[in-house]
C-alpha atoms as a PDB file:
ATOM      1  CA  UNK A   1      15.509  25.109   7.890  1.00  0.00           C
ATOM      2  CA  UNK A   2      14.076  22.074   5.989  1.00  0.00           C
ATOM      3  CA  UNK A   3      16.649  19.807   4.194  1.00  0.00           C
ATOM      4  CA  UNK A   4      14.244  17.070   3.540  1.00  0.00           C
ATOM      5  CA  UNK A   5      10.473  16.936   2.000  1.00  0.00           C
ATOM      6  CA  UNK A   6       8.970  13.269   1.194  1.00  0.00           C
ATOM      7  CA  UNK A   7       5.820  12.741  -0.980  1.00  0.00           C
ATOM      8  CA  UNK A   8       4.313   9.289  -0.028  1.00  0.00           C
ATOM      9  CA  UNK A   9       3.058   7.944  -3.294  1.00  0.00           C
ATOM     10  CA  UNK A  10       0.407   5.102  -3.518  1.00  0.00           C
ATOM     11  CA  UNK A  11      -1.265   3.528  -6.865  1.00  0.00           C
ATOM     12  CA  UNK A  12       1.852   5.236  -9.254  1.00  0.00           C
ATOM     13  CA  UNK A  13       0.625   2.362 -12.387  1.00  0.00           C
ATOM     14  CA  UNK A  14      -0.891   4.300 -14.713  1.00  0.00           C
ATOM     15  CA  UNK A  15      -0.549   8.013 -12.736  1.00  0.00           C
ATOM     16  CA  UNK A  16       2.619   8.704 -13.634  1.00  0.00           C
ATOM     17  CA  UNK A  17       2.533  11.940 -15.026  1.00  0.00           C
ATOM     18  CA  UNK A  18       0.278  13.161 -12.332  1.00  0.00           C
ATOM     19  CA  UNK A  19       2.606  12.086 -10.016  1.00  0.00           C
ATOM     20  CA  UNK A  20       5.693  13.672 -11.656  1.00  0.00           C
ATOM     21  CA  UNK A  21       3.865  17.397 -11.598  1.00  0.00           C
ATOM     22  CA  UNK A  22       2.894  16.419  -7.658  1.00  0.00           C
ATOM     23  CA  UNK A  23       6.169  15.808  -7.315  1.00  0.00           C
ATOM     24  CA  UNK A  24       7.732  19.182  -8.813  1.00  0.00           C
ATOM     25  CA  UNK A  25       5.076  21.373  -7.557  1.00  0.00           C
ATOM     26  CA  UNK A  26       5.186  20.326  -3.953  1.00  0.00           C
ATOM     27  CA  UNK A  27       9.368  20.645  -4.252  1.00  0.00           C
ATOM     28  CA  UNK A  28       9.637  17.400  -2.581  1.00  0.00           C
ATOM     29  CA  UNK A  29      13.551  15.916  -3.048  1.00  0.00           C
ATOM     30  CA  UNK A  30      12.446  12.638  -1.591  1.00  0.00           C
ATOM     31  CA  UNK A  31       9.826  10.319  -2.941  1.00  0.00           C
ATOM     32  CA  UNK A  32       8.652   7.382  -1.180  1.00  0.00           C
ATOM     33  CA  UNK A  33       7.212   5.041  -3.664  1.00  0.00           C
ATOM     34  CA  UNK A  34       4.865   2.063  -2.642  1.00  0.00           C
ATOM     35  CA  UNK A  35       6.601  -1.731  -3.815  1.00  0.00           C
ATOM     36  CA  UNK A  36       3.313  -2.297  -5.458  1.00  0.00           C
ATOM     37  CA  UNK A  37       4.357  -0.510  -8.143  1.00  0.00           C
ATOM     38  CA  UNK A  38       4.863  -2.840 -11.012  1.00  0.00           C
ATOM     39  CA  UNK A  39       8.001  -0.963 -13.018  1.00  0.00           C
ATOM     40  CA  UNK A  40       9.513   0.090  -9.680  1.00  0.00           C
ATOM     41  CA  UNK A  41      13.232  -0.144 -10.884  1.00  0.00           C
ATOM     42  CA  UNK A  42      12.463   2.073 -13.609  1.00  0.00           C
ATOM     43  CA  UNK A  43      10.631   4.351 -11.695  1.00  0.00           C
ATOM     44  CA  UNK A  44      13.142   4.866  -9.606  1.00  0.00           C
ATOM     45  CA  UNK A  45      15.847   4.828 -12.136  1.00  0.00           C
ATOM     46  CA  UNK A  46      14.147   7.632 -13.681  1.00  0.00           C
ATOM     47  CA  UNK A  47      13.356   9.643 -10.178  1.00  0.00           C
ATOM     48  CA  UNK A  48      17.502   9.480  -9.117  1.00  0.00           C
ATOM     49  CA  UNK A  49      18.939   9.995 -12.327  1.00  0.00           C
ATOM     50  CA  UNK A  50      16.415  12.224 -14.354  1.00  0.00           C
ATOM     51  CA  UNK A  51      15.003  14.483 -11.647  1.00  0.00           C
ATOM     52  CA  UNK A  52      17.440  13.837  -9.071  1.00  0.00           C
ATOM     53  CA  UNK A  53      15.672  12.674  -6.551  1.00  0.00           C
ATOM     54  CA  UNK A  54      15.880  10.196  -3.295  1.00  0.00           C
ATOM     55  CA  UNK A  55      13.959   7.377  -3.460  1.00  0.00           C
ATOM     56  CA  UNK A  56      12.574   5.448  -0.859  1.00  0.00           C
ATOM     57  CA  UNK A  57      10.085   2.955  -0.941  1.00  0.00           C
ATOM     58  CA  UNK A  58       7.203   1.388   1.861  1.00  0.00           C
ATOM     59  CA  UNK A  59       4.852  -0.909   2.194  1.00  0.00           C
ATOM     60  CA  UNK A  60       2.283  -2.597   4.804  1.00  0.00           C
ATOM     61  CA  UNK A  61       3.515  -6.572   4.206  1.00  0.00           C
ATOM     62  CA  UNK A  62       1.669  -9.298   5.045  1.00  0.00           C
ATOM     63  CA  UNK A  63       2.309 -12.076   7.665  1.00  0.00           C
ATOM     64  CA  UNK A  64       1.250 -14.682   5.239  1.00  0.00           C
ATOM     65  CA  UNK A  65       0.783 -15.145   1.191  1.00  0.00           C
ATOM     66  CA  UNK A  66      -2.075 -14.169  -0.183  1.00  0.00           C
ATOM     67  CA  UNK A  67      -3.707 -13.230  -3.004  1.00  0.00           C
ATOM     68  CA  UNK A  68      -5.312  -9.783  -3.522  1.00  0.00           C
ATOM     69  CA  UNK A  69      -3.084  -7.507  -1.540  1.00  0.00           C
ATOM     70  CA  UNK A  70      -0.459  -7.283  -4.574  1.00  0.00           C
ATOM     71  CA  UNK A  71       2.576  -9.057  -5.172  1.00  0.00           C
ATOM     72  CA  UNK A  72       5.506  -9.986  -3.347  1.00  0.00           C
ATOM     73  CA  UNK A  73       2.824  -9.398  -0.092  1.00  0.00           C
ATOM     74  CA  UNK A  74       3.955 -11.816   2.249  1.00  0.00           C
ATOM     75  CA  UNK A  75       6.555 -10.123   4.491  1.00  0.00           C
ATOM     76  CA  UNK A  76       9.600 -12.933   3.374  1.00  0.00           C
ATOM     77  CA  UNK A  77       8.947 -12.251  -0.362  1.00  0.00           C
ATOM     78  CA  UNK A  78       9.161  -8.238   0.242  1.00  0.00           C
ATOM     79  CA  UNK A  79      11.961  -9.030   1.908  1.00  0.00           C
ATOM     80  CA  UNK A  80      13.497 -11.062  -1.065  1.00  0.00           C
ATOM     81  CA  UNK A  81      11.934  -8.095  -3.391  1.00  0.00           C
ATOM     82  CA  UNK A  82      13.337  -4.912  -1.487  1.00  0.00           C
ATOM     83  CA  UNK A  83      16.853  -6.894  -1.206  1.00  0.00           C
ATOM     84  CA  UNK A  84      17.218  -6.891  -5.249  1.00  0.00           C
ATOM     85  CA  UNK A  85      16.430  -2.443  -5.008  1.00  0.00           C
ATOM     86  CA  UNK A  86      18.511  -1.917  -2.069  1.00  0.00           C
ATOM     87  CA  UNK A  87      21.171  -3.587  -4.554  1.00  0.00           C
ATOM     88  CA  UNK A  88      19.814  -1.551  -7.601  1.00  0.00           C
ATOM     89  CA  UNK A  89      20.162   1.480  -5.831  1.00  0.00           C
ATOM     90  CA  UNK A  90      17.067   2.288  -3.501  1.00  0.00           C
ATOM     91  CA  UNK A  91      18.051   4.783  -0.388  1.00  0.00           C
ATOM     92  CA  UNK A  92      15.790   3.530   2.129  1.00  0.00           C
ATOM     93  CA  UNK A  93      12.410   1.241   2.711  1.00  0.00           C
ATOM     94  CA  UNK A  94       9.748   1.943   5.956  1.00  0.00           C
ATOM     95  CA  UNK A  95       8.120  -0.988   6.817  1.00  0.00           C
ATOM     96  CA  UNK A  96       4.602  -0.192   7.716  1.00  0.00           C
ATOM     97  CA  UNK A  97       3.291  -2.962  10.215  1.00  0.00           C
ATOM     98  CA  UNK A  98      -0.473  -2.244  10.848  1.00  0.00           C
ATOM     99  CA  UNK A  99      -3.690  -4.374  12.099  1.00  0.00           C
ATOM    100  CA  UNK A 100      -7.235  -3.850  12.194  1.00  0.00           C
ATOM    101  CA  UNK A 101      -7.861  -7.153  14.565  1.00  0.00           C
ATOM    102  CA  UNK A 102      -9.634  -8.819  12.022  1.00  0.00           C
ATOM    103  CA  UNK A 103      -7.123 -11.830  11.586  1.00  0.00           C
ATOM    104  CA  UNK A 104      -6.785 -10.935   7.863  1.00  0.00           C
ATOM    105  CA  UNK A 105      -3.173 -11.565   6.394  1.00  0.00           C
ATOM    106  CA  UNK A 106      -2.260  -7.871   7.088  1.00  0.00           C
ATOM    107  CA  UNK A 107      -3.034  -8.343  10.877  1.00  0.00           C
ATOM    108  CA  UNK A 108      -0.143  -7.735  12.728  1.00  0.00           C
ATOM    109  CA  UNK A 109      -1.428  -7.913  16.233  1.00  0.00           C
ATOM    110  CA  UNK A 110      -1.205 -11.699  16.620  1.00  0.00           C
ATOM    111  CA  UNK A 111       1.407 -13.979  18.112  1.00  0.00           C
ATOM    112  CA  UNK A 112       1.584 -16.287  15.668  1.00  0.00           C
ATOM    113  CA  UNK A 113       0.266 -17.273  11.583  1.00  0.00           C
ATOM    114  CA  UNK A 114       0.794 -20.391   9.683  1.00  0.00           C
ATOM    115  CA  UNK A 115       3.568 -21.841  12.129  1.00  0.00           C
ATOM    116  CA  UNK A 116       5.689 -18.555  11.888  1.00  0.00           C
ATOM    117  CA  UNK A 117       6.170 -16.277  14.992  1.00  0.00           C
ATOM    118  CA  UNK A 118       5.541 -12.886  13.984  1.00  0.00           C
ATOM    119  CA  UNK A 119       8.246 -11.312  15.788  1.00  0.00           C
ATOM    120  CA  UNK A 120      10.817 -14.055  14.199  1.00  0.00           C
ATOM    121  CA  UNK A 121       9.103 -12.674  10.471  1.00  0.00           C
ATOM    122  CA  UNK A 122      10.182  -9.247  11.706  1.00  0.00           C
ATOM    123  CA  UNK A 123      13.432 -10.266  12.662  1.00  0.00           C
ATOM    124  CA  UNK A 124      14.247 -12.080   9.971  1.00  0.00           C
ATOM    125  CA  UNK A 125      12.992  -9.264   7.368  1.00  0.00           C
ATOM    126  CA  UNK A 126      15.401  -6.587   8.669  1.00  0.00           C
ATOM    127  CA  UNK A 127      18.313  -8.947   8.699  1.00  0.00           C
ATOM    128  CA  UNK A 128      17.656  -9.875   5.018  1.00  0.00           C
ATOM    129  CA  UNK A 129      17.171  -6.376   4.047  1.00  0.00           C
ATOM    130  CA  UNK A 130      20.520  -5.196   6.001  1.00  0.00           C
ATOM    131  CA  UNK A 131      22.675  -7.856   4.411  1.00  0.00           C
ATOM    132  CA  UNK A 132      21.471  -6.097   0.908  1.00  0.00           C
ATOM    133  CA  UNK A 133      22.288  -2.866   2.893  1.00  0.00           C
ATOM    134  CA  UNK A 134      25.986  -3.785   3.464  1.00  0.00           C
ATOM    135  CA  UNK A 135      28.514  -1.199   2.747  1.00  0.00           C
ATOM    136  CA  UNK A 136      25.719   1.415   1.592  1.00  0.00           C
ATOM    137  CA  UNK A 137      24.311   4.308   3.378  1.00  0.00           C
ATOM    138  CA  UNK A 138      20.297   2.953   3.046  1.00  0.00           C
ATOM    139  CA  UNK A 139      17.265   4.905   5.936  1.00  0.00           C
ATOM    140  CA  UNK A 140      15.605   1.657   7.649  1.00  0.00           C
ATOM    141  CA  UNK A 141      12.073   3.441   9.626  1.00  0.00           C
ATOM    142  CA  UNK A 142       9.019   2.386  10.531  1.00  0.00           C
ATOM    143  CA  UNK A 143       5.433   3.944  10.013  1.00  0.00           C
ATOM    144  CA  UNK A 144       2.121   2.838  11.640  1.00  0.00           C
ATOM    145  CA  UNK A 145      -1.056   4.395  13.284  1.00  0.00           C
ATOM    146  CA  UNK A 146      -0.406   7.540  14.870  1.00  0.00           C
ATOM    147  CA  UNK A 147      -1.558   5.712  18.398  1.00  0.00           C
ATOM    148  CA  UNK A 148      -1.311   2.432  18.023  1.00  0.00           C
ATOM    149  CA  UNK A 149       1.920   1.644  19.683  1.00  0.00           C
ATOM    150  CA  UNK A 150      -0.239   2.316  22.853  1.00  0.00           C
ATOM    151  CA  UNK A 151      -3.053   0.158  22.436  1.00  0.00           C
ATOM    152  CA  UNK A 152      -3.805  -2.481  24.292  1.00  0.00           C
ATOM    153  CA  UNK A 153      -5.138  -4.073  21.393  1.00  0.00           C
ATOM    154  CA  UNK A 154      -2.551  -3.674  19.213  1.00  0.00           C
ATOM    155  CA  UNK A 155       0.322  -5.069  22.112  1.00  0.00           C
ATOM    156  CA  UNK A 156       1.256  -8.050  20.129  1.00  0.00           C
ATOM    157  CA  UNK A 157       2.798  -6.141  16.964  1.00  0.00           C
ATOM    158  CA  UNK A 158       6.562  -6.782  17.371  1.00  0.00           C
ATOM    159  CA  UNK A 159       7.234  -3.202  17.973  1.00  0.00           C
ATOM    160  CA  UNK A 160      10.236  -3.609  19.481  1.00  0.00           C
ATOM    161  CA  UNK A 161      11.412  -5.620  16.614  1.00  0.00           C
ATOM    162  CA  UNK A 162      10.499  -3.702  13.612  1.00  0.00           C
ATOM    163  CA  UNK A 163      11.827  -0.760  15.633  1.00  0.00           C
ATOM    164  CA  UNK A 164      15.040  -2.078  16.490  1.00  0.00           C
ATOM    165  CA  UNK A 165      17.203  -1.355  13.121  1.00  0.00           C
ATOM    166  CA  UNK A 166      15.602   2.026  12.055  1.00  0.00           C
ATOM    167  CA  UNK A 167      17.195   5.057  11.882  1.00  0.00           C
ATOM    168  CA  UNK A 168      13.844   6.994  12.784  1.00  0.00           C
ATOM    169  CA  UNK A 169       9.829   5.828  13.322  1.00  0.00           C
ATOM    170  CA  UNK A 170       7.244   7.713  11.591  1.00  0.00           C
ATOM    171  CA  UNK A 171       4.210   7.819  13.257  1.00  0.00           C
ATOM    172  CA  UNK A 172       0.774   8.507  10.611  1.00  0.00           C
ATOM    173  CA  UNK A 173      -0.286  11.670  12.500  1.00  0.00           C
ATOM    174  CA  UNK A 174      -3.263  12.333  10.644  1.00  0.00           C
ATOM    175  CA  UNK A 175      -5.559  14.789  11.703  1.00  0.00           C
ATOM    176  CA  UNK A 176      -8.426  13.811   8.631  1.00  0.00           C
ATOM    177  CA  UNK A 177      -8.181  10.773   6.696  1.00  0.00           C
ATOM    178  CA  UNK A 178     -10.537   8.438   4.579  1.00  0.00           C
ATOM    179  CA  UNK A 179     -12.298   6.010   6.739  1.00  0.00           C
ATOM    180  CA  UNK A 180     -14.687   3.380   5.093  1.00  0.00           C
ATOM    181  CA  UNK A 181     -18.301   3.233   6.849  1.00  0.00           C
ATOM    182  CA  UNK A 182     -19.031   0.247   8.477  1.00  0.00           C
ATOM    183  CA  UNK A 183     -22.987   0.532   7.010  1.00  0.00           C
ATOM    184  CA  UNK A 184     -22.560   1.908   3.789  1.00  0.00           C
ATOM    185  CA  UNK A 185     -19.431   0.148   2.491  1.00  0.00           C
ATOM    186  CA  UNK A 186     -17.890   3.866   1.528  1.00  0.00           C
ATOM    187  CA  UNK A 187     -14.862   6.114   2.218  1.00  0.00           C
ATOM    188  CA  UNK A 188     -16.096   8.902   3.801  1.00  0.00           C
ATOM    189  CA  UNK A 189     -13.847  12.244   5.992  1.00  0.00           C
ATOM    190  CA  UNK A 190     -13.488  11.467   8.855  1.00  0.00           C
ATOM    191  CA  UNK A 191     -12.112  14.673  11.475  1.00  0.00           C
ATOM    192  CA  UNK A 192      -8.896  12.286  13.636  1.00  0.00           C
ATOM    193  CA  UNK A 193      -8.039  15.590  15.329  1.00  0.00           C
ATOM    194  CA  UNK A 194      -8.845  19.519  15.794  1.00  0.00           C
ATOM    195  CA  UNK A 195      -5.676  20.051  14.780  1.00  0.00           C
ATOM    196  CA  UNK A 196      -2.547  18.970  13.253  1.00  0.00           C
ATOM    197  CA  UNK A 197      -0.962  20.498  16.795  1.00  0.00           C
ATOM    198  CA  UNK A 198      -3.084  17.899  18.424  1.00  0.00           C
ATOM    199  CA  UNK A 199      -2.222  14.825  16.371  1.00  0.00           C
ATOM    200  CA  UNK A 200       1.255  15.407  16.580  1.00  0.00           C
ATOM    201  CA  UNK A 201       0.893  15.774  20.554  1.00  0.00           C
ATOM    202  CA  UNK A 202      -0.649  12.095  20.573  1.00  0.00           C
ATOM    203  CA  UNK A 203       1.653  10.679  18.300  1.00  0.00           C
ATOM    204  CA  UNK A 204       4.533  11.602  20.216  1.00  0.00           C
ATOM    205  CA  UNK A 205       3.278  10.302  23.217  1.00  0.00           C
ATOM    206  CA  UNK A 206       2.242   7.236  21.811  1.00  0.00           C
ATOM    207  CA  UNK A 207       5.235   6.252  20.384  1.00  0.00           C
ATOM    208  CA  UNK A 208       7.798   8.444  23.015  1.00  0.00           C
ATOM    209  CA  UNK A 209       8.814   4.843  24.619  1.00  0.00           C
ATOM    210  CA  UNK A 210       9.237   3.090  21.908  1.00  0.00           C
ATOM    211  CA  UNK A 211      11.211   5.728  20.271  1.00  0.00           C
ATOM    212  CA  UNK A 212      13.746   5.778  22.869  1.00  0.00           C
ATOM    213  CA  UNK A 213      16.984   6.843  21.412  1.00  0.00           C
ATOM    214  CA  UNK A 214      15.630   6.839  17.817  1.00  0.00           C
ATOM    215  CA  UNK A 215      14.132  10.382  16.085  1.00  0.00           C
ATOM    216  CA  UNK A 216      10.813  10.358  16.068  1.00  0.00           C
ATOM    217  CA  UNK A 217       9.170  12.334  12.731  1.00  0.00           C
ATOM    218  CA  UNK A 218       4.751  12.640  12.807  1.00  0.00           C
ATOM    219  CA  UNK A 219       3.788  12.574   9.262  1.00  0.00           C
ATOM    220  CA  UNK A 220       0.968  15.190   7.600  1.00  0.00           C
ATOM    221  CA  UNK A 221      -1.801  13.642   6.280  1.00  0.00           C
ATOM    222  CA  UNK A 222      -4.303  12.876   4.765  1.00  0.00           C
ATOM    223  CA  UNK A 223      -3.125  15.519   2.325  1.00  0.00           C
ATOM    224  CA  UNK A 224      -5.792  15.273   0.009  1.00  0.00           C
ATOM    225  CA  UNK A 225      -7.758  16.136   2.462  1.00  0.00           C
ATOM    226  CA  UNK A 226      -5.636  18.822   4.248  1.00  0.00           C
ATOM    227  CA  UNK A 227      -5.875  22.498   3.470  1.00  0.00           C
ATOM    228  CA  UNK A 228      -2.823  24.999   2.856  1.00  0.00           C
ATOM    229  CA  UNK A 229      -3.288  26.496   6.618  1.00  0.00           C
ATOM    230  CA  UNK A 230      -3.046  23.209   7.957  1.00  0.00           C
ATOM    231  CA  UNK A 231      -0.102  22.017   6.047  1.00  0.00           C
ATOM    232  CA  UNK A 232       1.623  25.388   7.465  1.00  0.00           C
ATOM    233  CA  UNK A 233       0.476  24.902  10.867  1.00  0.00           C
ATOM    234  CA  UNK A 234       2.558  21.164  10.268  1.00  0.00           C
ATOM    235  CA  UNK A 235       5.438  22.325   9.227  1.00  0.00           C
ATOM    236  CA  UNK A 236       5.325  25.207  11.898  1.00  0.00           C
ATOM    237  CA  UNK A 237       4.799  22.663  14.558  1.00  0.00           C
ATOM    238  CA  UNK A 238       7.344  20.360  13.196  1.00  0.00           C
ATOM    239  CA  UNK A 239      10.287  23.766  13.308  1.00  0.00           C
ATOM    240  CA  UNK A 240       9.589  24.166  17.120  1.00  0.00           C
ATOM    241  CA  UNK A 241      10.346  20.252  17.443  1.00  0.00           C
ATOM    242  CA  UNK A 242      13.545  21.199  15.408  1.00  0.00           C
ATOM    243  CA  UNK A 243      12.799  18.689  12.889  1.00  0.00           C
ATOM    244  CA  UNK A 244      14.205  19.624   9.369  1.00  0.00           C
ATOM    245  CA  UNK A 245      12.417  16.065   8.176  1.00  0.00           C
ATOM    246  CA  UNK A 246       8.721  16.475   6.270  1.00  0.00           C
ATOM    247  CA  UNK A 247       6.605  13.899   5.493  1.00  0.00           C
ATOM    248  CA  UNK A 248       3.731  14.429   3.522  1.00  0.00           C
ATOM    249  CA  UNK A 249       0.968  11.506   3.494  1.00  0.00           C
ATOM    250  CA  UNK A 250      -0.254  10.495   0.297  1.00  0.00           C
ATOM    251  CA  UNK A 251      -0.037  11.386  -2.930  1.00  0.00           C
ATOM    252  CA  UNK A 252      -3.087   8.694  -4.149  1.00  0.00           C
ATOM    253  CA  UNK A 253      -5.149   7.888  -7.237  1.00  0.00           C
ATOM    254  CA  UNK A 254      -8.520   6.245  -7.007  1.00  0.00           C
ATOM    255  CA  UNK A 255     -10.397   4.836  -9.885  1.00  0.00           C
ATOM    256  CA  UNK A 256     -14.044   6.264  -8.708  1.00  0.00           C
ATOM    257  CA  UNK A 257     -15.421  10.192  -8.305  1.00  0.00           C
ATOM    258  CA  UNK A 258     -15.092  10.141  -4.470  1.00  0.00           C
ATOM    259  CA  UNK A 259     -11.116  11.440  -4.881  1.00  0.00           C
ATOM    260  CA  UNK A 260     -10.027  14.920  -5.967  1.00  0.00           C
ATOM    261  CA  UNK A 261      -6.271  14.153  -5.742  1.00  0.00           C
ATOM    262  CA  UNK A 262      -3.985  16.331  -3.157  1.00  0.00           C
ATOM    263  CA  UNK A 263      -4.879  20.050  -4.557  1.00  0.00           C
ATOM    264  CA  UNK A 264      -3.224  22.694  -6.191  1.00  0.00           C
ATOM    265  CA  UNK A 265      -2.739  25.066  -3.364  1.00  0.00           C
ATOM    266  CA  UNK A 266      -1.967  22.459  -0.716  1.00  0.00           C
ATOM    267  CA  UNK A 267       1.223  21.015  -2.640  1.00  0.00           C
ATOM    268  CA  UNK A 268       2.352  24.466  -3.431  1.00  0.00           C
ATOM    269  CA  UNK A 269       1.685  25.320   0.573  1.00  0.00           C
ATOM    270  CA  UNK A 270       4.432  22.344   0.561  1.00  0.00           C
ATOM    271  CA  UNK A 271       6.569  23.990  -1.291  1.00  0.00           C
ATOM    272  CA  UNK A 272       6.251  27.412   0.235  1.00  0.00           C
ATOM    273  CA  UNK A 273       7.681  25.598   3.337  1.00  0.00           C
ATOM    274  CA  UNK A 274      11.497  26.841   4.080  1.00  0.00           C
END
C-alpha cells in the first residue's frame, strides 16, 4: 500500500494553475517544490493549509555565487534561504549535488572552488539546515544521477557527506529523459533504459554502498516523457521492493514548443496507483 506520492515541480512562476490541476489529478499528497521559486512561502503556505499537502522543497546548489543559475545559488546562501522555510514551516529539503565535469559553478566533482573545500560546503550546509530543524520532525535526502555515485569520474562529490544526515537517498532512475545535443544545441529523447525494471536495477546498485543503513527510493522519470504502462510497471516494481514511497520526476514548464507537459493519462496512471 502507498502512503506517500511526491510530484517534483520545476519552473512553478507563472504555472501555477497548471501545476495545482497536476497536482490533484495525479493524487500526489506531497509536493516537492524547487527554491527557485520566487513566492515560495506562499506557495507553500497555500499547498499545507489550502490543499493540505506536504511540502518539500530541492534544489541542485552551487559551489560558488554566480549569476544565472537563480538566486540564493551558492550552496551557503541556500543554506541561509532553506533555514528561514524550515522555520516557516517546510517538511523536508533534498539536496541535489550533481556535475557534468565541466568546472561550471554547479560542478560538484572537484576537490576544491574559490578557497572552500567542497566537502566542508557540504558539511557545513546540513549543519545549518539541522539547527533550523531543531525540535521539528523535517525529511533531510539526497537526489543525484541514477549512476553516478559509481563513477569514477564523479568520485570527488562528497557523497559521504551529503549522505550522512538524510533520512533516505533518491537516486534519478530515469529510464527517458531530455538530453541536449551536443551538435545541434537542442533537447532531444533520449531512451536511459529498456525499462523502468532496468533503471531501478542500476540505481540500486549504484548507490547500494552508499546507502548503507539509509532507505534507498529510485525516482520515475522523466514523466513527461513516460507513458501510463511504464508508470505502472514503476510503481509495480517499487511494491516488490516494499517501498510505500513514490517519486514522480518532474512536473516542468518550458517556454518553447518542444514540451507537451506530463500528460493526461500518465498523471491519472499516478493516481490509479494503490
Amino acid at each position: 500500500m502507498v502512503n506517500r506520492k511526491v510530484l517534483w515541480i520545476w519552473r512553478y512562476d507563472g504555472h501555477e494553475k497548471t501545476v495545482q490541476e497536476h497536482v490533484d489529478a495525479s493524487g500526489a499528497d506531497t509536493i516537492c517544490l524547487n527554491t527557485i521559486t520566487h513566492q515560495f512561502k506562499e506557495t507553500m503556505d497555500y499547498y499545507q493549509q489550502k490543499m493540505n499537502k506536504t511540502v518539500w522543497a530541492w534544489r541542485w546548489p552551487g559551489t560558488k555565487p554566480a549569476d544565472g543559475y537563480g538566486w540564493h545559488y551558492f550552496i551557503r546562501d541556500q543554506a541561509a534561504y532553506v533555514s528561514t522555510l524550515i522555520k516557516s514551516g517546510l517538511q523536508g529539503f533534498i539536496v541535489d549535488p550533481e556535475s557534468n565535469e565541466n568546472k561550471k559553478p554547479n560542478d560538484w566533482a572537484q576537490d576544491e572552488v574559490d578557497g572552500n573545500k567542497l566537502k566542508d560546503l557540504a558539511t557545513e550546509f546540513w549543519t545549518t539546515l539541522k539547527g533550523a530543524a531543531k525540535g521539528k520532525n523535517v525529511l533531510f535526502g539526497m537526489t543525484s544521477g541514477n549512476t553516478f555515485p559509481a563513477q569514477e569520474s564523479k568520485k570527488l562529490i562528497p557523497w559521504s557527506e551529503f549522505a550522512a544526515p538524510c533520512q533516505a537517498l533518491y537516486p534519478q532512475s530515469y529510464w527517458r529523459a531530455w538530453s541536449l545535443d551536443k551538435q545541434t544545441k537542442k533537447e532531444i529523447v533520449k531512451d536511459l533504459y529498456p525499462t523502468p525494471d532496468d533503471a531501478i536495477d542500476a540505481g540500486l546498485k549504484a548507490w547500494q554502498k552508499l546507502g548503507a543503513g539509509k532507505k534507498i527510493i529510485p525516482m520515475a522519470g522523466e514523466i513527461e516523457l513516460a507513458t501510463k504502462e511504464e508508470i505502472a510497471s514503476y510503481a509495480a516494481r517499487m511494491a516488490k521492493l516494499n517501498l510505500n514511497e513514490l517519486h514522480f520526476y518532474v512536473d516542468n514548464f518550458y517556454e518553447d514548443d518542444n514540451h507537451h507537459g506530463v500528460l493526461a493519462d500518465t498523471l491519472q496512471a499516478i493516481k490509479a496507483i494503490q
